[in-house]
C-alpha atoms as a PDB file:
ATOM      1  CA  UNK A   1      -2.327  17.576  -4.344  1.00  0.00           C
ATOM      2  CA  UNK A   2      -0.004  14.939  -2.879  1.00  0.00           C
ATOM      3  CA  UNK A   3       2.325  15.959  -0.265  1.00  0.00           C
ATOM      4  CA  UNK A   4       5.821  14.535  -0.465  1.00  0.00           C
ATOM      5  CA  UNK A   5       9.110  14.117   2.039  1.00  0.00           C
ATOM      6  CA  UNK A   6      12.408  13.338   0.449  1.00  0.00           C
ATOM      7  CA  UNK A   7      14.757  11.334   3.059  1.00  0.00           C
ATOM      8  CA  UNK A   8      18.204  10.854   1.176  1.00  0.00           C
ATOM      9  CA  UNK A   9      21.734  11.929   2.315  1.00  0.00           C
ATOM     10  CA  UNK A  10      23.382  12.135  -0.814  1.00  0.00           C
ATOM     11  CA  UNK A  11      23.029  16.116  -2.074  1.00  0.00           C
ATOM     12  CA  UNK A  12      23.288  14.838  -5.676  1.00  0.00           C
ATOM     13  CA  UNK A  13      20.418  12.064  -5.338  1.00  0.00           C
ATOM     14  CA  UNK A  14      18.243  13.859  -3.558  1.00  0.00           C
ATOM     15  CA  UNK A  15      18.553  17.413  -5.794  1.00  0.00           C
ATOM     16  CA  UNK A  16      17.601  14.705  -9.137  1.00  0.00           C
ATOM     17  CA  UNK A  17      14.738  13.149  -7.345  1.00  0.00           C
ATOM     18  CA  UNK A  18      13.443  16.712  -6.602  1.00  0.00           C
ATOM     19  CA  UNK A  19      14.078  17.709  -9.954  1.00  0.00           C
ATOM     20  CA  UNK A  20      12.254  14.848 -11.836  1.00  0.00           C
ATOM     21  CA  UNK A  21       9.206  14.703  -8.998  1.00  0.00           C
ATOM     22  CA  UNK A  22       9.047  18.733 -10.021  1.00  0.00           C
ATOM     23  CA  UNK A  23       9.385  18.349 -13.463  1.00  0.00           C
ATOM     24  CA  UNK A  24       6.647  15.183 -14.258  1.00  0.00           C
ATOM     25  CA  UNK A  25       4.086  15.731 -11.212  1.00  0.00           C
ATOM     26  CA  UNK A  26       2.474  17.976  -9.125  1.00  0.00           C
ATOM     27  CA  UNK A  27       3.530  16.586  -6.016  1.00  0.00           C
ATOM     28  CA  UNK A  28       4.456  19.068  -3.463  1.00  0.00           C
ATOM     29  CA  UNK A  29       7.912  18.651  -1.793  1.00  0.00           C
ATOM     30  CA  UNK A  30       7.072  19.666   1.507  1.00  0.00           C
ATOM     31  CA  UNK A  31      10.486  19.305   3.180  1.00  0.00           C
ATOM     32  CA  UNK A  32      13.686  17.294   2.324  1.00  0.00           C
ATOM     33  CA  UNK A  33      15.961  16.213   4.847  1.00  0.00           C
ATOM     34  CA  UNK A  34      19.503  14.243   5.092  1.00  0.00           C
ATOM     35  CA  UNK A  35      18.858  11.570   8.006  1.00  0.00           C
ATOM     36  CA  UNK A  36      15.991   9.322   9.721  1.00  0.00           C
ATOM     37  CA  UNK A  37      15.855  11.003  13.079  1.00  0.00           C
ATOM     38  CA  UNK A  38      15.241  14.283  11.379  1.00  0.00           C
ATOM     39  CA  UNK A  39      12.493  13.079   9.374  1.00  0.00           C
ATOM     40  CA  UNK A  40      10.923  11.287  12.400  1.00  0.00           C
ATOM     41  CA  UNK A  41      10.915  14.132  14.251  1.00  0.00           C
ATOM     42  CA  UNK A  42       9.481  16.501  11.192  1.00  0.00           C
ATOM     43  CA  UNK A  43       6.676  14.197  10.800  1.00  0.00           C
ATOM     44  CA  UNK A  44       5.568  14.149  14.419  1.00  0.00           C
ATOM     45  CA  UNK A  45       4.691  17.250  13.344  1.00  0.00           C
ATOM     46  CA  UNK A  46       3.569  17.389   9.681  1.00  0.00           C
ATOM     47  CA  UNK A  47       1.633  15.238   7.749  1.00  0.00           C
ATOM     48  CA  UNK A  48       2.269  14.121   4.157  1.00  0.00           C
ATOM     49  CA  UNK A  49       0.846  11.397   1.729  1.00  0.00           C
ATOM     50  CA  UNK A  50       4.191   9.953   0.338  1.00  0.00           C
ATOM     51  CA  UNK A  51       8.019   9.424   1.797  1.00  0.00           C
ATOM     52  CA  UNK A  52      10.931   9.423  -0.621  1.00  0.00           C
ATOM     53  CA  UNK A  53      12.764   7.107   1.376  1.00  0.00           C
ATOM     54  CA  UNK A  54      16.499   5.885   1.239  1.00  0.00           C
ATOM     55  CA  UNK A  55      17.722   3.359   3.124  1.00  0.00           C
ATOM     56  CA  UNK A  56      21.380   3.557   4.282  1.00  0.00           C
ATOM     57  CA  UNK A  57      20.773   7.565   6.197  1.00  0.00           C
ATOM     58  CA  UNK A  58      22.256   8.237   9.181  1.00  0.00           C
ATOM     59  CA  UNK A  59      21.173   8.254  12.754  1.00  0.00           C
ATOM     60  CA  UNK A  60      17.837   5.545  12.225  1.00  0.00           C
ATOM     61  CA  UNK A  61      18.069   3.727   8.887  1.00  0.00           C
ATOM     62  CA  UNK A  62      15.518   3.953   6.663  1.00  0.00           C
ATOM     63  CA  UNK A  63      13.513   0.402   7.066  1.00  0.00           C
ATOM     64  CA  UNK A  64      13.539   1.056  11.046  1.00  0.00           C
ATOM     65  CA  UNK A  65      12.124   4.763  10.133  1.00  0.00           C
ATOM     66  CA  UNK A  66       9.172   2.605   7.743  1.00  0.00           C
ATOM     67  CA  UNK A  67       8.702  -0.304  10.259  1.00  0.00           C
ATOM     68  CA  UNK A  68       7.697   3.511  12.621  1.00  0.00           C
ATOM     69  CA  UNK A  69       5.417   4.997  10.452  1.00  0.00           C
ATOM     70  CA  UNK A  70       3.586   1.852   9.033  1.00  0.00           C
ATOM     71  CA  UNK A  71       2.216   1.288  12.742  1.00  0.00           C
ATOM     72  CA  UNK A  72       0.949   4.717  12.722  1.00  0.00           C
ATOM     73  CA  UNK A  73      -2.567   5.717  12.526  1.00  0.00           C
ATOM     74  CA  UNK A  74      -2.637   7.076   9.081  1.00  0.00           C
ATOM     75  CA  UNK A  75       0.957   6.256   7.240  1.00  0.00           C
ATOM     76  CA  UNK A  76       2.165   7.379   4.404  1.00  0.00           C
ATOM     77  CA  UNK A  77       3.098   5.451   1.531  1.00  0.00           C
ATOM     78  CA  UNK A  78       6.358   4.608   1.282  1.00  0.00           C
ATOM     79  CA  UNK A  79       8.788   4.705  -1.448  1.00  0.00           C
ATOM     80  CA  UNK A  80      12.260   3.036  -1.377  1.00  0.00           C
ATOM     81  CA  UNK A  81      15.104   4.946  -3.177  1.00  0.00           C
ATOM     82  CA  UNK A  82      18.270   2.800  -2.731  1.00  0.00           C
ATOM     83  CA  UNK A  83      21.531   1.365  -4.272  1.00  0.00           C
ATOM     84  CA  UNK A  84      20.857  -1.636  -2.697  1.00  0.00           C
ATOM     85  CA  UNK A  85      18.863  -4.364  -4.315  1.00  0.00           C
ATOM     86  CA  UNK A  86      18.859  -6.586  -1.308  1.00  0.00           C
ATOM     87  CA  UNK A  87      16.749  -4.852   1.130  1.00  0.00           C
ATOM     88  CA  UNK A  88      13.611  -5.305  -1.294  1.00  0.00           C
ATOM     89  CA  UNK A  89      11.838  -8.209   0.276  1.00  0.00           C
ATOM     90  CA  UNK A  90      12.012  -6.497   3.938  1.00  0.00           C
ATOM     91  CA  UNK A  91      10.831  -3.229   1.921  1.00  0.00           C
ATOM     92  CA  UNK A  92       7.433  -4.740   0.854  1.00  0.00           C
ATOM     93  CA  UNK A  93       7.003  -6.468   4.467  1.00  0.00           C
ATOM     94  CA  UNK A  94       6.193  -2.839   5.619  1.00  0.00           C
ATOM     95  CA  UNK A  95       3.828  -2.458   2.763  1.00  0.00           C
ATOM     96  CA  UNK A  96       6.464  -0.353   0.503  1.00  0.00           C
ATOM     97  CA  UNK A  97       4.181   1.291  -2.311  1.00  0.00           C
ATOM     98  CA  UNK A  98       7.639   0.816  -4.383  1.00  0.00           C
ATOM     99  CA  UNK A  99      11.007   0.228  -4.326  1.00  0.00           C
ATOM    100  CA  UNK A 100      13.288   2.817  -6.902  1.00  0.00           C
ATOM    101  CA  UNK A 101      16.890   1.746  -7.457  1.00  0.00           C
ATOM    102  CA  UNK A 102      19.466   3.974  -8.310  1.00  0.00           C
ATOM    103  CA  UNK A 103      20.884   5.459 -10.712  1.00  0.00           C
ATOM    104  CA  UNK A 104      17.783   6.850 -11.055  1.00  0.00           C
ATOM    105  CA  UNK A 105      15.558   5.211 -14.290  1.00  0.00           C
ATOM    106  CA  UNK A 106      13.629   8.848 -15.361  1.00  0.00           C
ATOM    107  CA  UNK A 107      10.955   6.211 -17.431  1.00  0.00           C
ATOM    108  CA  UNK A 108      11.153   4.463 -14.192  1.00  0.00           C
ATOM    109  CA  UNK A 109      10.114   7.223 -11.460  1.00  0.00           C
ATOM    110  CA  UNK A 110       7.650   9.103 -14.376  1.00  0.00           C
ATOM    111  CA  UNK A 111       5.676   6.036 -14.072  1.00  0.00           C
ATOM    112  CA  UNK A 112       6.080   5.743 -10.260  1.00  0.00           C
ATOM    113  CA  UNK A 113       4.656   9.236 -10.232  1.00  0.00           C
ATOM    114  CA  UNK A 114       1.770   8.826 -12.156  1.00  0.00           C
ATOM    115  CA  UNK A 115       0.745   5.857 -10.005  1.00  0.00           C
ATOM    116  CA  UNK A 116       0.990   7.557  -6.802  1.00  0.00           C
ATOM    117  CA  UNK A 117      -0.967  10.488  -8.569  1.00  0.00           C
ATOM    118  CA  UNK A 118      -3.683   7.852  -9.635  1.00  0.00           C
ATOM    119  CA  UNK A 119      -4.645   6.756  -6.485  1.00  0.00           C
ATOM    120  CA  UNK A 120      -5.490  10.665  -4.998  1.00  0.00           C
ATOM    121  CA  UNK A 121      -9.257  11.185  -6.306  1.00  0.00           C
ATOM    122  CA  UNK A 122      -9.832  14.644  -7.530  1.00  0.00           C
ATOM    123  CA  UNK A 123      -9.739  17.687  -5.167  1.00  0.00           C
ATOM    124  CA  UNK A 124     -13.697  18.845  -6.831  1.00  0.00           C
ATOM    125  CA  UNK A 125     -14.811  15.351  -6.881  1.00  0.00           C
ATOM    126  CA  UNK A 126     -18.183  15.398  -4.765  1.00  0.00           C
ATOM    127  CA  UNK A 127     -17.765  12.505  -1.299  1.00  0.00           C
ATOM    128  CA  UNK A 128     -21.398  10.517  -2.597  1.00  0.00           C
ATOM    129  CA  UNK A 129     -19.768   9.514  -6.160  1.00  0.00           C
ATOM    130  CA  UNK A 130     -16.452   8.041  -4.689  1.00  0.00           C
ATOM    131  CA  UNK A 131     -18.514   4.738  -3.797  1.00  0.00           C
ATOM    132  CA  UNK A 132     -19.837   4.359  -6.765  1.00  0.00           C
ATOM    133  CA  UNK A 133     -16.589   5.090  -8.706  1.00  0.00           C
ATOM    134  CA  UNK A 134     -15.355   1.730  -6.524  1.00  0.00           C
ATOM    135  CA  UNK A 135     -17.922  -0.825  -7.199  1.00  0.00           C
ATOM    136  CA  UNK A 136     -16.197  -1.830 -10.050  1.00  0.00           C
ATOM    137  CA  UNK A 137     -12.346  -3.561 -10.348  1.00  0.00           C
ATOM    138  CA  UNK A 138     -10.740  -4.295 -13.520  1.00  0.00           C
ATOM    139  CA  UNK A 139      -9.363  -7.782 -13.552  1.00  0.00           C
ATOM    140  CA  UNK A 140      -6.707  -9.158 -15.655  1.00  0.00           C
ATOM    141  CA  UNK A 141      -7.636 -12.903 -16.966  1.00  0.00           C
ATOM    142  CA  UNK A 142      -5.274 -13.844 -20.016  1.00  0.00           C
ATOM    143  CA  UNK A 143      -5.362 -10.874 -22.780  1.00  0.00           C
ATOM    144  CA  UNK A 144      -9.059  -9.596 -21.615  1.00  0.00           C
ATOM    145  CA  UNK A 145      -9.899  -6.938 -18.765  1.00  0.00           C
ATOM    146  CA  UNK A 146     -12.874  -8.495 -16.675  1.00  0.00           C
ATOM    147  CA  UNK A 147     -14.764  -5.957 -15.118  1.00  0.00           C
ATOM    148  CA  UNK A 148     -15.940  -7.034 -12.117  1.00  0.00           C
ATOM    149  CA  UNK A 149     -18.469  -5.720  -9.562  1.00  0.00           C
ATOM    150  CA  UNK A 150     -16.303  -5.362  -6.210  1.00  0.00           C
ATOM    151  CA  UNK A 151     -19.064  -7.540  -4.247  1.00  0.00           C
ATOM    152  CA  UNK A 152     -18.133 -10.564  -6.523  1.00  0.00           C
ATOM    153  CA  UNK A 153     -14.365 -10.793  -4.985  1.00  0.00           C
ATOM    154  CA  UNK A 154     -14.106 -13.048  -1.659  1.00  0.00           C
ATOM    155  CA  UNK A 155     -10.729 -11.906  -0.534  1.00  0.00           C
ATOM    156  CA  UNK A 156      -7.307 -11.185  -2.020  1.00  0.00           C
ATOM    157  CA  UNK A 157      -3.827 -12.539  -1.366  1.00  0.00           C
ATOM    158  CA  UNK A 158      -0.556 -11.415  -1.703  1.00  0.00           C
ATOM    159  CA  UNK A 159       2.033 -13.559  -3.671  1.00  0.00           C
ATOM    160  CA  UNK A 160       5.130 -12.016  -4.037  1.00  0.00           C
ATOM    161  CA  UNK A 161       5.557  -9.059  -6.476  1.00  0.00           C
ATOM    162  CA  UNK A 162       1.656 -10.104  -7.760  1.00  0.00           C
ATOM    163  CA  UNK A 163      -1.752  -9.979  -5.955  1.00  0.00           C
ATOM    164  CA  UNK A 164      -4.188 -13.123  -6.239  1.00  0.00           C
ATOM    165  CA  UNK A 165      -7.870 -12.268  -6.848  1.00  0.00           C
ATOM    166  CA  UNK A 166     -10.312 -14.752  -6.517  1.00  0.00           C
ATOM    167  CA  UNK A 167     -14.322 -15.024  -6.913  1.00  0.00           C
ATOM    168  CA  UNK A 168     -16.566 -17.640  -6.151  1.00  0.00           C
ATOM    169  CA  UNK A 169     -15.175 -19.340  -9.284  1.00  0.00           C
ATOM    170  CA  UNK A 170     -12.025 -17.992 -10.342  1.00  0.00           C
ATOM    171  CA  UNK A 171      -8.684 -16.739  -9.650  1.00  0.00           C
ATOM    172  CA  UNK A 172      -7.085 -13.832 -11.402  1.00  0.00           C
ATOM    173  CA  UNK A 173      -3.523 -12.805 -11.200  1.00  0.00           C
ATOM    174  CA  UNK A 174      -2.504  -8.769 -10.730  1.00  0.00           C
ATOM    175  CA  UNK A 175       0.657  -7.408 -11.292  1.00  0.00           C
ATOM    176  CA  UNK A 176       0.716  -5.231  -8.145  1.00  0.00           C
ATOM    177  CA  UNK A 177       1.431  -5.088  -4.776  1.00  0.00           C
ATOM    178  CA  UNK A 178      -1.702  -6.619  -2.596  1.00  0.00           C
ATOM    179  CA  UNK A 179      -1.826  -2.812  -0.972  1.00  0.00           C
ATOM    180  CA  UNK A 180      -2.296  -1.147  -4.319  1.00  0.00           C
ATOM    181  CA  UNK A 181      -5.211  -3.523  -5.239  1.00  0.00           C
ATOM    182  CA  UNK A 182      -6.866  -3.084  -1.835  1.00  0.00           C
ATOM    183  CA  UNK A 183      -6.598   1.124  -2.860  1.00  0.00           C
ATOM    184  CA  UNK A 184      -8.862  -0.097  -5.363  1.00  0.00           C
ATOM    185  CA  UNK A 185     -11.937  -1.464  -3.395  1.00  0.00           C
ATOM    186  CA  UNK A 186     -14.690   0.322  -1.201  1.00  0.00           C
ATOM    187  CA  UNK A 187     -13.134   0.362   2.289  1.00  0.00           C
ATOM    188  CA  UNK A 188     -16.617  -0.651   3.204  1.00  0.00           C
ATOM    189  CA  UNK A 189     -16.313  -4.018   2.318  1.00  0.00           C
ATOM    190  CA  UNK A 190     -13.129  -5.066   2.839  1.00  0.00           C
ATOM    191  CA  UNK A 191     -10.585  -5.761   5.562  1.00  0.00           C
ATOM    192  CA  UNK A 192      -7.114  -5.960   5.669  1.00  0.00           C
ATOM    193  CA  UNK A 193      -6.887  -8.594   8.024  1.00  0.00           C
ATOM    194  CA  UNK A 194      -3.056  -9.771   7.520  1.00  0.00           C
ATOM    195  CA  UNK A 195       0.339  -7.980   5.658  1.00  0.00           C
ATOM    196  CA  UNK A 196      -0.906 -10.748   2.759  1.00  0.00           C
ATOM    197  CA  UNK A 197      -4.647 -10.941   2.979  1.00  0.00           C
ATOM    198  CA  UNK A 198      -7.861  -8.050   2.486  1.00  0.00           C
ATOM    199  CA  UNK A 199     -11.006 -10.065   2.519  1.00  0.00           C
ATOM    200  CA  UNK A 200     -14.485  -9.038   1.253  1.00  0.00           C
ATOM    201  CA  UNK A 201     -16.317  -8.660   4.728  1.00  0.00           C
ATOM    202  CA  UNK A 202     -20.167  -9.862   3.390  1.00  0.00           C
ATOM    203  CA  UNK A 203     -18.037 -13.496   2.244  1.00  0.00           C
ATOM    204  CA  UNK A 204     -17.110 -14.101   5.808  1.00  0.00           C
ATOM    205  CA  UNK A 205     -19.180 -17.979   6.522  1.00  0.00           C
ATOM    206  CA  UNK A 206     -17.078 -18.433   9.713  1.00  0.00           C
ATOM    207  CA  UNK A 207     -14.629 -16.937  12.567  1.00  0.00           C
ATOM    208  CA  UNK A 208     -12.734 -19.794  13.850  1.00  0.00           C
ATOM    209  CA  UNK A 209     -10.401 -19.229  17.323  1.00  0.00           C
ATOM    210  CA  UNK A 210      -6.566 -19.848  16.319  1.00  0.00           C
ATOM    211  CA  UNK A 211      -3.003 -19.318  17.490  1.00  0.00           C
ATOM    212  CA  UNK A 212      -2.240 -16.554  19.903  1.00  0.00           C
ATOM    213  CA  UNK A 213      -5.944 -15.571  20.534  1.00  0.00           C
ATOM    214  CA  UNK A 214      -5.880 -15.148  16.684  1.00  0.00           C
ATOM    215  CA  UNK A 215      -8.813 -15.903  14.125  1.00  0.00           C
ATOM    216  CA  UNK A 216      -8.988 -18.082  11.048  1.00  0.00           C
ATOM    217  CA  UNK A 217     -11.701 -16.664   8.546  1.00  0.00           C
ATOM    218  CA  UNK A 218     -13.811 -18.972   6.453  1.00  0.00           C
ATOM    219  CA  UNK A 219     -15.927 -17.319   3.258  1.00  0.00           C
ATOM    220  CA  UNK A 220     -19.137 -19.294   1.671  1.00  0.00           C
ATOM    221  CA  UNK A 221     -18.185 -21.482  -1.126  1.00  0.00           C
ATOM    222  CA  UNK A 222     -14.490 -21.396  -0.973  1.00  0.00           C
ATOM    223  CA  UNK A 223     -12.328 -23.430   1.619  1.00  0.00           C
ATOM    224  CA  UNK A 224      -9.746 -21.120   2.079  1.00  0.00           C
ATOM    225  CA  UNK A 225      -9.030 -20.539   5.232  1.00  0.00           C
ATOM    226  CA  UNK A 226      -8.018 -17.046   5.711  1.00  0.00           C
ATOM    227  CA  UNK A 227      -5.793 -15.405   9.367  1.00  0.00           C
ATOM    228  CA  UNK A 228      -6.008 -12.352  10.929  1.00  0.00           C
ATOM    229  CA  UNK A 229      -2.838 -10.822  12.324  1.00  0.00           C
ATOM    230  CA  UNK A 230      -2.255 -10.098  15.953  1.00  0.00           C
ATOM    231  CA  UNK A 231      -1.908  -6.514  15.193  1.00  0.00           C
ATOM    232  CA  UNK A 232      -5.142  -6.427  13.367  1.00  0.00           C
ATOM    233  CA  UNK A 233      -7.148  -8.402  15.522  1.00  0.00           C
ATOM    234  CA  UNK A 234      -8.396  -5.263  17.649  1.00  0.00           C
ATOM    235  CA  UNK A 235     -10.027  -3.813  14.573  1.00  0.00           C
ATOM    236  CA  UNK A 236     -11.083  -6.840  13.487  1.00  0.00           C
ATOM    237  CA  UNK A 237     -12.990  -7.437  16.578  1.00  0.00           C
ATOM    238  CA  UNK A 238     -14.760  -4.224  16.235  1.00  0.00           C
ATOM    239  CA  UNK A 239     -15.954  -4.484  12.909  1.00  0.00           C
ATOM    240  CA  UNK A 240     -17.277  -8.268  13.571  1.00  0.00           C
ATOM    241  CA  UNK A 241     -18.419  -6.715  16.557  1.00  0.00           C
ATOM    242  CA  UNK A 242     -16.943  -9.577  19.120  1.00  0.00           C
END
């Protein structure tokens, strides 16, 4: 079961986003609180899978408090509840897993639920079939699902509100945030390497030295030319073992 912090100020907003969370999921509300110093400090401490997050809270606003926990070790996914359309673009920067406006849309967040509750595998599903549950992606070309073996995908790219998927010979378009397509491939193989790129690791032809002791990544057959980010480069390094 997914474990859930609400962050929102407003008494009103934040007693309807328990209610509907309550009344179409089992996510557990762990804690809600009124302002982003409050929930920085109760997550020190606890760990959950999913912040409820507004923006305009008291004491640390609520893209500082995501900028935070996106650098920790294990963040949670983080879901923007706002009045305020404008923030969006600097909400999916920090990898937002969504981005709810109010008044609240109850088709809206029921489908925002079941999506969160999507990605959590099973509590009695047995560790050696999750791999093999993920060798697979369903790709979206025209009105056909392609189902395609995860080991056929060189990397992925983020293009706005859509994720670009391409193989050796094609390119397929997904309506979803790069960061909910890369939930859907075995961690073994891919690498998030940038905020817009995950790359299938067995594709990588060459690692080329670039800007700021950065990389440029090179796959067989394609000529994209793919970057890692400073802030991944460390874990990049180990897992190329350089």
């Amino acid at each position: 079961m997914l474990k859930a912090l609400i962050v929102e100020d407003e008494y009103l907003a934040r007693e309807e986003l328990s209610y509907l969370i309550r009344e179409h999921s089992r996510i557990d509300i762990v804690a809600s609180v009124e302002d982003g110093l409050e929930a920085f400090k109760f997550l020190q401490e606890h760990e959950v899978d999913v912040v409820f997050l507004d923006i305009n809270i008291p004491s640390i606003d609520g893209l500082l408090l995501a900028k935070n926990l996106h650098k920790s070790s294990r963040p949670p996914r983080i879901v923007f509840v706002t009045a305020y359309k404008e923030f969006a673009v600097e909400a999916f920067e920090v990898e937002a897993f969504d981005y709810i406006l109010k008044p609240y849309n109850e088709a809206r967040i029921i489908n925002l639920l079941a999506k969160l509750e999507a990605q959590t595998p099973p509590a009695a599903a047995a560790p050696a079939e999750a791999p093999a549950a993920s060798r697979t992606v369903n790709l979206v070309k025209g009105d056909s699902i392609i189902v395609t073996p995860c080991e056929q995908i060189y990397y992925a790219e983020a293009d706005e509100k859509v994720t670009l998927v391409y193989t050796a010979h094609d390119r397929y378009v997904m309506s979803m945030s790069i960061s909910e397509f890369v939930a859907r491939l075995p961690a073994d193989s891919f690498f998030r390497c940038h905020r817009s790129y995950c790359v299938n690791i067995h594709k990588i032809r060459e690692i080329a030295p670039w800007l700021n002791s950065t990389y440029i990544i090179k796959l067989y057959e394609l000529k994209a030319e793919i970057p890692v980010s400073r802030s991944n480069i460390k874990a990049f390094r180990q897992l190329m073992h350089l």
